[in-house]
Protein backbone atom coordinates (compact mmCIF):
# COMPACT_ATOMS: atom_id res chain seq x y z
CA UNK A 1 16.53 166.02 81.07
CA UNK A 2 16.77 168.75 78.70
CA UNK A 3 16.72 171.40 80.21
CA UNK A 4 16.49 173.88 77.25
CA UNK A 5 13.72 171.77 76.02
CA UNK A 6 12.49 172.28 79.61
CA UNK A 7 12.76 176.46 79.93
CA UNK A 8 10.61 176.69 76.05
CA UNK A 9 8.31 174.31 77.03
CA UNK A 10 7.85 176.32 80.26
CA UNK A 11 7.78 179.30 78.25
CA UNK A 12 5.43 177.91 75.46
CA UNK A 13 2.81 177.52 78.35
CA UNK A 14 3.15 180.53 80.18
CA UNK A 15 4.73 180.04 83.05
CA UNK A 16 6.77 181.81 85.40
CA UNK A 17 10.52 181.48 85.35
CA UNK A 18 10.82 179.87 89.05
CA UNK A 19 8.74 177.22 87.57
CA UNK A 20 11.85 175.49 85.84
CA UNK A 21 13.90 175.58 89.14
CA UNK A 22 11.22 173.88 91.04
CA UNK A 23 11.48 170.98 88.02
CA UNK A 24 15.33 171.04 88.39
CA UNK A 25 15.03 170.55 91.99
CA UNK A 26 12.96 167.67 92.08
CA UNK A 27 14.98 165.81 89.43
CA UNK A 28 18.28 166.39 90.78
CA UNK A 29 16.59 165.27 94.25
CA UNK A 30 16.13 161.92 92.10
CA UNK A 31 12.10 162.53 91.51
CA UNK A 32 11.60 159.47 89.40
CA UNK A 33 7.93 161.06 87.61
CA UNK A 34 6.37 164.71 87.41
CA UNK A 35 3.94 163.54 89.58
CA UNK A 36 6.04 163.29 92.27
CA UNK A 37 6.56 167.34 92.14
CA UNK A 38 3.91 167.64 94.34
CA UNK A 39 4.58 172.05 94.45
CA UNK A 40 3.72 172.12 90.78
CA UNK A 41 0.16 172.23 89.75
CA UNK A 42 -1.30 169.20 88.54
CA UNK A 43 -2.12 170.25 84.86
CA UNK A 44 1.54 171.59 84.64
CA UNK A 45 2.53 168.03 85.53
CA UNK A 46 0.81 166.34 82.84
CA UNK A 47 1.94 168.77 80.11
CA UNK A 48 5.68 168.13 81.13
CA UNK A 49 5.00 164.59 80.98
CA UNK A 50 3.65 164.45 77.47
CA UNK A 51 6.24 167.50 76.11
CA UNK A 52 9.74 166.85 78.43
CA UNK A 53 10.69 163.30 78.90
CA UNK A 54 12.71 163.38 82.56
CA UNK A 55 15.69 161.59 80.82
CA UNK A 56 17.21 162.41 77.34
CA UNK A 57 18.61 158.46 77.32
CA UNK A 58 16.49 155.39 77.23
CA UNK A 59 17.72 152.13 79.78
CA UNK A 60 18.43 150.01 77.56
CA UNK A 61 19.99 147.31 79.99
CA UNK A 62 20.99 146.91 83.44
CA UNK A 63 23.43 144.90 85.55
CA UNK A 64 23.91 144.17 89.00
CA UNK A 65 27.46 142.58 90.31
CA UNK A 66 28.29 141.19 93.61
CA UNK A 67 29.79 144.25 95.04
CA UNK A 68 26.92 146.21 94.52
CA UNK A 69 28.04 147.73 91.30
CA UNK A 70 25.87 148.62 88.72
CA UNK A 71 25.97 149.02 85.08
CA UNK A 72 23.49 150.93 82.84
CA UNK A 73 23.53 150.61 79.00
CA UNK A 74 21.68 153.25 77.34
CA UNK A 75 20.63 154.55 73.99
CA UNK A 76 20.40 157.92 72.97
CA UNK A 77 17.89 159.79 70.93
CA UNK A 78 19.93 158.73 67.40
CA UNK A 79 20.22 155.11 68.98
CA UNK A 80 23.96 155.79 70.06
CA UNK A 81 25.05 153.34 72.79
CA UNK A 82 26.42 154.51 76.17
CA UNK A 83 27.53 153.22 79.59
CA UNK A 84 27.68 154.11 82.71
CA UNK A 85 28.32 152.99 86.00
CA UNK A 86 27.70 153.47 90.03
CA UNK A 87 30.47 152.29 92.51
CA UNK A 88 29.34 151.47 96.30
CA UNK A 89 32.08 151.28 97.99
CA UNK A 90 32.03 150.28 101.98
CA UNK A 91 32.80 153.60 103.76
CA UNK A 92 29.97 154.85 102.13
CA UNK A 93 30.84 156.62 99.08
CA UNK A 94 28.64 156.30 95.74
CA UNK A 95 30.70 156.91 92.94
CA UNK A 96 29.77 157.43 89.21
CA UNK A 97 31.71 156.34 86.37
CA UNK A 98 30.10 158.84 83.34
CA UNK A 99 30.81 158.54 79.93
CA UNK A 100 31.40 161.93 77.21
CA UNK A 101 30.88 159.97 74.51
CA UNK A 102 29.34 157.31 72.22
CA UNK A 103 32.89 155.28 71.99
CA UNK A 104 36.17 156.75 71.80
CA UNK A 105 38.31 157.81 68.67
CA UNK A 106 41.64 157.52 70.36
CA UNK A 107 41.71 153.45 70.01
CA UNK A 108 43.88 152.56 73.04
CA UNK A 109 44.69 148.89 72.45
CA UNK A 110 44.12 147.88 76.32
CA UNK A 111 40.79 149.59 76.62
CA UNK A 112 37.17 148.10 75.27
CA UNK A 113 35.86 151.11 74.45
CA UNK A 114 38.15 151.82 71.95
CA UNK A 115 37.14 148.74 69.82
CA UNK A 116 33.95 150.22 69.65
CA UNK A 117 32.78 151.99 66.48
CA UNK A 118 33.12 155.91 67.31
CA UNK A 119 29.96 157.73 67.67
CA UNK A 120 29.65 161.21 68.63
CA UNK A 121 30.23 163.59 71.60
CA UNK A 122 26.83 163.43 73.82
CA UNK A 123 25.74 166.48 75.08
CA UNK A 124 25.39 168.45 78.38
CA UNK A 125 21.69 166.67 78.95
CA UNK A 126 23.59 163.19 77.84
CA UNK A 127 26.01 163.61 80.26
CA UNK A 128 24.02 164.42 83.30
CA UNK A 129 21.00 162.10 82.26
CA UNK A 130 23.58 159.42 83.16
CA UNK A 131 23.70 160.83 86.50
CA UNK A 132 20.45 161.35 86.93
CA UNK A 133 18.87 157.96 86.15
CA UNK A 134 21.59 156.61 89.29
CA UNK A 135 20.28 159.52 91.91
CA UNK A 136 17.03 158.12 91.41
CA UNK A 137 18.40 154.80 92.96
CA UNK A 138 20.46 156.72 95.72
CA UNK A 139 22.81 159.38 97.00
CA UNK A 140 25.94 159.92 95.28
CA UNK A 141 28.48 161.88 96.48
CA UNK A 142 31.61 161.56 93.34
CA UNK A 143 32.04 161.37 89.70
CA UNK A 144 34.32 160.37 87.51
CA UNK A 145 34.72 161.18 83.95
CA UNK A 146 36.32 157.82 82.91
CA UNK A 147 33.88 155.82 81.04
CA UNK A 148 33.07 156.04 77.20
CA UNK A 149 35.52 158.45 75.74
CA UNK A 150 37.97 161.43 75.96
CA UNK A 151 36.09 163.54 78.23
CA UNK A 152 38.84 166.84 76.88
CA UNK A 153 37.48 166.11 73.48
CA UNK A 154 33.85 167.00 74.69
CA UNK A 155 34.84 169.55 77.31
CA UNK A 156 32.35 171.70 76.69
CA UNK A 157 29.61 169.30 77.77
CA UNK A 158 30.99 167.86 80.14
CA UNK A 159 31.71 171.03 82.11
CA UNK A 160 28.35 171.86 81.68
CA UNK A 161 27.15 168.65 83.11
CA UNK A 162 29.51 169.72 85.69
CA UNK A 163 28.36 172.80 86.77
CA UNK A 164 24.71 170.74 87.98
CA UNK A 165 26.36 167.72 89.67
CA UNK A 166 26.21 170.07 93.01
CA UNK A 167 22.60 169.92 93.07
CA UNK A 168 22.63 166.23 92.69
CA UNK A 169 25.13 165.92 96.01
CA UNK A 170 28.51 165.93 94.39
CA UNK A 171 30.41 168.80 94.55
CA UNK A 172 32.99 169.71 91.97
CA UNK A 173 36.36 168.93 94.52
CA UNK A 174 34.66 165.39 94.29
CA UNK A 175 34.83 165.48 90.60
CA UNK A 176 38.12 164.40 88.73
CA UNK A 177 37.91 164.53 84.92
CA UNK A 178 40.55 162.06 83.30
CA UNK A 179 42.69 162.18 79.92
CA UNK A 180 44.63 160.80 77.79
CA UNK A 181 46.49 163.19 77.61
CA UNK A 182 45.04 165.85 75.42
CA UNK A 183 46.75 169.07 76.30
CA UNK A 184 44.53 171.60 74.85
CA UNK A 185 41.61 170.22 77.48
CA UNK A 186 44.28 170.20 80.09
CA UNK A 187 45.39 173.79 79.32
CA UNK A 188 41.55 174.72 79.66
CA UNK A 189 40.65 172.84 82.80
CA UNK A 190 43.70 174.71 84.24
CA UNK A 191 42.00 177.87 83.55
CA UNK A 192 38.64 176.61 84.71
CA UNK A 193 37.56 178.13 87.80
CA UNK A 194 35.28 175.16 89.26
CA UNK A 195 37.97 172.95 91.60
CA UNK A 196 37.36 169.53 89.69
CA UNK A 197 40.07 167.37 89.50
CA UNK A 198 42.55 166.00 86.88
CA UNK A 199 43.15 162.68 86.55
CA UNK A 200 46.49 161.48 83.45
CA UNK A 201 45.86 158.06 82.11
CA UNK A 202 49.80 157.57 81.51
CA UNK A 203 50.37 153.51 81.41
CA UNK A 204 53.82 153.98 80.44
CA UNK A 205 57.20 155.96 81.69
CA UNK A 206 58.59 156.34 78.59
CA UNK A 207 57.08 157.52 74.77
CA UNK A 208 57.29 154.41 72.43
CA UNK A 209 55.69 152.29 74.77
CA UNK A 210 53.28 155.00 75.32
CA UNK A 211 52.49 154.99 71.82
CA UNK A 212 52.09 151.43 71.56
CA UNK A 213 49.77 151.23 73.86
CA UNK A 214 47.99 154.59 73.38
CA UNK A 215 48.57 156.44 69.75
CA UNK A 216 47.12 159.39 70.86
CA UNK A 217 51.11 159.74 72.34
CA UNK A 218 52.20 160.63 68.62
CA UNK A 219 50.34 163.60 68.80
CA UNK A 220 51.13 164.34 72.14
CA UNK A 221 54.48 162.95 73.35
CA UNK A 222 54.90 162.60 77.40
CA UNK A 223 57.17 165.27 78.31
CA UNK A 224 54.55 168.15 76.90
CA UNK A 225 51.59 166.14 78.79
CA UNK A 226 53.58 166.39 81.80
CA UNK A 227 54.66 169.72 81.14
CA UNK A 228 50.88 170.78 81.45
CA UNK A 229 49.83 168.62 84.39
CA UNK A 230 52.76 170.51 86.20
CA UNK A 231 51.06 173.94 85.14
CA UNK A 232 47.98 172.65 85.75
CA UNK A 233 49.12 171.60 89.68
CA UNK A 234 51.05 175.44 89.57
CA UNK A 235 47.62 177.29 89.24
CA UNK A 236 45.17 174.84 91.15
CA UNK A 237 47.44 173.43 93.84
CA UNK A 238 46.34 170.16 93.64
CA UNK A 239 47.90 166.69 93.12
CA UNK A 240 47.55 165.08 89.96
CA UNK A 241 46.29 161.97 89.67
CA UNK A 242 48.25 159.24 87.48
CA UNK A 243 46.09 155.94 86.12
CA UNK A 244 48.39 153.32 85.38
CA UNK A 245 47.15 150.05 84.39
CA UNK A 246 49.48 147.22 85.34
CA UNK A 247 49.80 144.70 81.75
CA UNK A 248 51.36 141.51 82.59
CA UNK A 249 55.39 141.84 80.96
CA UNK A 250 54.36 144.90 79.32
CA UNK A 251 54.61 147.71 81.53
CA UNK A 252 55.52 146.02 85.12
CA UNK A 253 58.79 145.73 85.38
CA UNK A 254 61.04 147.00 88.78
CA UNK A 255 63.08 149.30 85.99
CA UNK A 256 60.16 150.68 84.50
CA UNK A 257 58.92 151.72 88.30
CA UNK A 258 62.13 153.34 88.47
CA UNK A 259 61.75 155.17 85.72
CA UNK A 260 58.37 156.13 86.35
CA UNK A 261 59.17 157.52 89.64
CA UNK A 262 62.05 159.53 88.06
CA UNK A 263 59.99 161.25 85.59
CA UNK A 264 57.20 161.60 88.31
CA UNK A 265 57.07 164.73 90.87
CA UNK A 266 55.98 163.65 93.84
CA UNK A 267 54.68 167.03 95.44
CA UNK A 268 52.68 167.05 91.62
CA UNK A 269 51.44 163.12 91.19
CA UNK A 270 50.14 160.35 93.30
CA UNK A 271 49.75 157.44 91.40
CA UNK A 272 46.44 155.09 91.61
CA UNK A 273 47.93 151.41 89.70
CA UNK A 274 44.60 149.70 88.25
CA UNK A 275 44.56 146.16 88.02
CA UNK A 276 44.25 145.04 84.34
CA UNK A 277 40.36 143.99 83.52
CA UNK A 278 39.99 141.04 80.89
CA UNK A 279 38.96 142.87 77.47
CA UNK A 280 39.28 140.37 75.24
CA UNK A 281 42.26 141.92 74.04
CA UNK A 282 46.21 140.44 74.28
CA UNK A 283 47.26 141.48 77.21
CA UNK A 284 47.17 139.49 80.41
CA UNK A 285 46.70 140.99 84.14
CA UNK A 286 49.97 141.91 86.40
CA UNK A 287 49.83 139.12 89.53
CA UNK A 288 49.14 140.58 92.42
CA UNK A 289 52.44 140.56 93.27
CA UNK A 290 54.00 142.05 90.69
CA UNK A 291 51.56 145.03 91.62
CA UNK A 292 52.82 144.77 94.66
CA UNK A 293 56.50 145.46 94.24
CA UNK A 294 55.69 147.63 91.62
CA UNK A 295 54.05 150.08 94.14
CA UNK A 296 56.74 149.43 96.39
CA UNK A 297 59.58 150.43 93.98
CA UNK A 298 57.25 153.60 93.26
CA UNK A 299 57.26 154.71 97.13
CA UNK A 300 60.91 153.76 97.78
CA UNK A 301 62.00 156.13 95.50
CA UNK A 302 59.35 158.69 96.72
CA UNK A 303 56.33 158.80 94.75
CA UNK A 304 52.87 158.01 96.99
CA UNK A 305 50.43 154.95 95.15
CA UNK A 306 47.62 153.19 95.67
CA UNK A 307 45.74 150.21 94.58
CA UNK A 308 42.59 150.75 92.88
CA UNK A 309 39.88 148.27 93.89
CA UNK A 310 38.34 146.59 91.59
CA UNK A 311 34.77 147.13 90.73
CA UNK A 312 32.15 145.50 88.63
CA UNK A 313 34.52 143.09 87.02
CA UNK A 314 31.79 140.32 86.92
CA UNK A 315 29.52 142.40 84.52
CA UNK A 316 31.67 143.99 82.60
CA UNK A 317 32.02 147.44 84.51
CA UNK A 318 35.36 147.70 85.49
CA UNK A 319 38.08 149.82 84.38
CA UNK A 320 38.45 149.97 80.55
CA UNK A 321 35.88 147.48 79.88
CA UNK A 322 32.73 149.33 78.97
CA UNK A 323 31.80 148.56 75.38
CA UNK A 324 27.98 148.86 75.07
CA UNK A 325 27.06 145.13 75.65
CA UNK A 326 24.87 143.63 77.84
CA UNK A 327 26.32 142.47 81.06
CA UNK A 328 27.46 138.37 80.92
CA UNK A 329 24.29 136.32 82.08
C-alpha cells in the first residue's frame, strides 16, 4: 500500500487523521479488501477502493512447493519484476524472504539474480507490499532481507519497510538484513537504533576467491568488511551471522575451513553453510558430506555452524535462485 498515497487521499476527502491508522491496521492484520474494514464507513470504503489500490505490486505468478514454500512473482507499477518468498518451517515459524530490488548490480557469479538485467531500488511501499500480500495468507513472525538485491544499497527503504513489519507480527530482533558486504550500509545499520540483525554473505576465507566469486570484493576487500561487522557486534552486542554457500571444489575444502575459522571470531560470527541451489550456472553442489566435515572442521577449531535447510528448491525459491521466472511446471 502506499501509504502517502493513502494519508492525501485521506486528506483530499476530509477525513480525520485516525482514519489512516484504522486502514493501516486492517492491512497489516492481512485485510484482503476495504470492505473488510468493517469500522470505516461504507462510502469511505468505496473511495479507497477506486483511489488506493491495497498493494503497490501486481501477482504476477505464484508457486507452491512440497514443503509448503511459496513463491510470488510480481510486477511493479513500471513493470519491474520482483520475488519473494514465505518459508513454513515445522516448529512453526513463517519466514519471509523480501527482495530491495528489481535485480541486483553486484553480479555474483553463483547467484540467479545477478544474471538478471538490473532494475531499480523499489521503494518503502515495494518492500512491504511483498509482505503484505503473504500476511494475507497467514501469520508471519521473521524476515529476511535476502532475495532480489543488495538490501545496503536501498537502505533507506528498506528500513522504512522495517519500521512497519511490527504491526504485521515480526518484530525487528526477528529481522536480519544481509550484505555483501557493503560497508557504508553496515556502518549505518550499526548506528541504527531498531535491533535488526546483520547477516555477511562471505563464501570465501580469503580475497581472490572472494572476488571471483563476488566482484563487489574489489571494492571492498575482506579484512575492512570484517573490520565493520566486528564494530557492528561492539555497539549492538549481537552475533553476526556468516552465509556461506558450499560450491562443489571451489570453496569446500578442510584447509579452507581452517582458514575460515582463523579469520572468524567466534564470540562475533556463527556461521549458517547453505547448500548450493542449481542456477544454471557452473558450479556444482558440495555432497552432503563434504558439508559435513566442513562444519565439523569449523567447530573443532571453535567457530559455532549450522546447516541451512533447504527451502523451495522445487520451484525455484531457494537460496540464490530467484530470477523473476515462473516457477518449473
Amino acid at each position: 500500500m502506499d501509504l502517502a498515497l493513502l494519508d492525501q487521499t485521506l486528506t483530499d476527502l476530509g477525513q480525520p487523521a485516525f482514519r489512516a491508522r484504522q486502514v493501516w491496521g486492517w492491512t497489516a492484520r492481512g485485510a484482503a479488501d476495504y470492505e473488510a474494514m468493517t469500522n470505516l464507513p461504507v462510502a469511505l470504503r468505496s473511495e479507497l477502493a477506486s483511489r488506493v489500490p491495497l498493494s503497490t505490486l501486481t501477482l504476477q505468478d505464484e508457486a507452491h512447493a512440497s514443503d509448503g514454500t511459496v513463491k510470488a512473482l510480481f510486477a511493479t507499477a513500471d513493470g519491474r519484476p520482483v520475488e519473494a518468498v514465505l518459508m513454513r518451517y515445522r516448529d512453526g515459524r513463517r519466514s519471509l524472504c523480501l527482495s530491495s530490488q528489481s535485480g541486483c548490480p553486484l553480479t555474483c557469479s553463483f547467484c540467479a539474480t545477478g544474471s538478471m538485467k538490473f532494475g531499480r531500488n523499489l521503494s518503502a511501499s515495494e518492500i512491504l507490499d511483498q509482505a503484505l500480500h503473504f500476511r494475507r495468507m497467514t501469520d508471519v513472525d521473521h524476515c529476511v532481507f535476502m532475495g532480489m538485491g543488495e538490501p545496503m544499497m536501498n537502505l533507506d527503504a528498506v528500513l522504512a519497510a522495517c519500521a512497519r513489519l511490527p504491526d504485521l507480527g515480526i518484530t525487528h530482533r526477528r529481522t536480519a538484513i544481509s550484505t555483501v558486504g557493503w560497508i557504508p550500509g553496515i556502518e549505518r545499520l550499526t548506528e541504527e537504533p531498531m535491533p535488526i540483525r546483520l547477516a555477511l554473505s562471505l563464501h570465501a576465507p580469503e580475497d581472490a576467491l572472494r572476488s571471483e566469486l563476488m566482484p563487489v570484493n574489489d571494492r571492498y576487500p575482506l579484512a575492512d568488511v570484517l573490520a565493520a561487522c566486528h564494530a557492528h557486534h561492539e555497539r549492538k552486542r549481537r552475533r553476526v551471522f556468516v552465509e556461506y554457500v558450499m560450491l562443489a571444489g571451489v570453496n569446500d575444502r578442510y584447509e579452507q575451513a581452517v582458514e575460515l575459522a582463523r579469520i572468524l571470531d567466534p564470540l562475533v560470527f556463527k556461521v549458517n553453510l547453505i547448500p548450493y541451489n542449481p542456477t544454471g550456472g557452473p558450479y556444482d553442489g558440495s555432497s552432503r558430506g563434504a558439508i559435513a566435515a566442513f562444519k565439523d572442521a569449523l567447530e573443532a577449531h571453535g567457530v559455532r555452524a549450522t546447516v541451512r535447510l533447504k527451502r523451495g528448491r522445487d520451484i525455484d525459491a531457494a537460496c540464490g535462485q530467484l530470477a523473476a521466472r515462473a516457477a518449473p511446471a
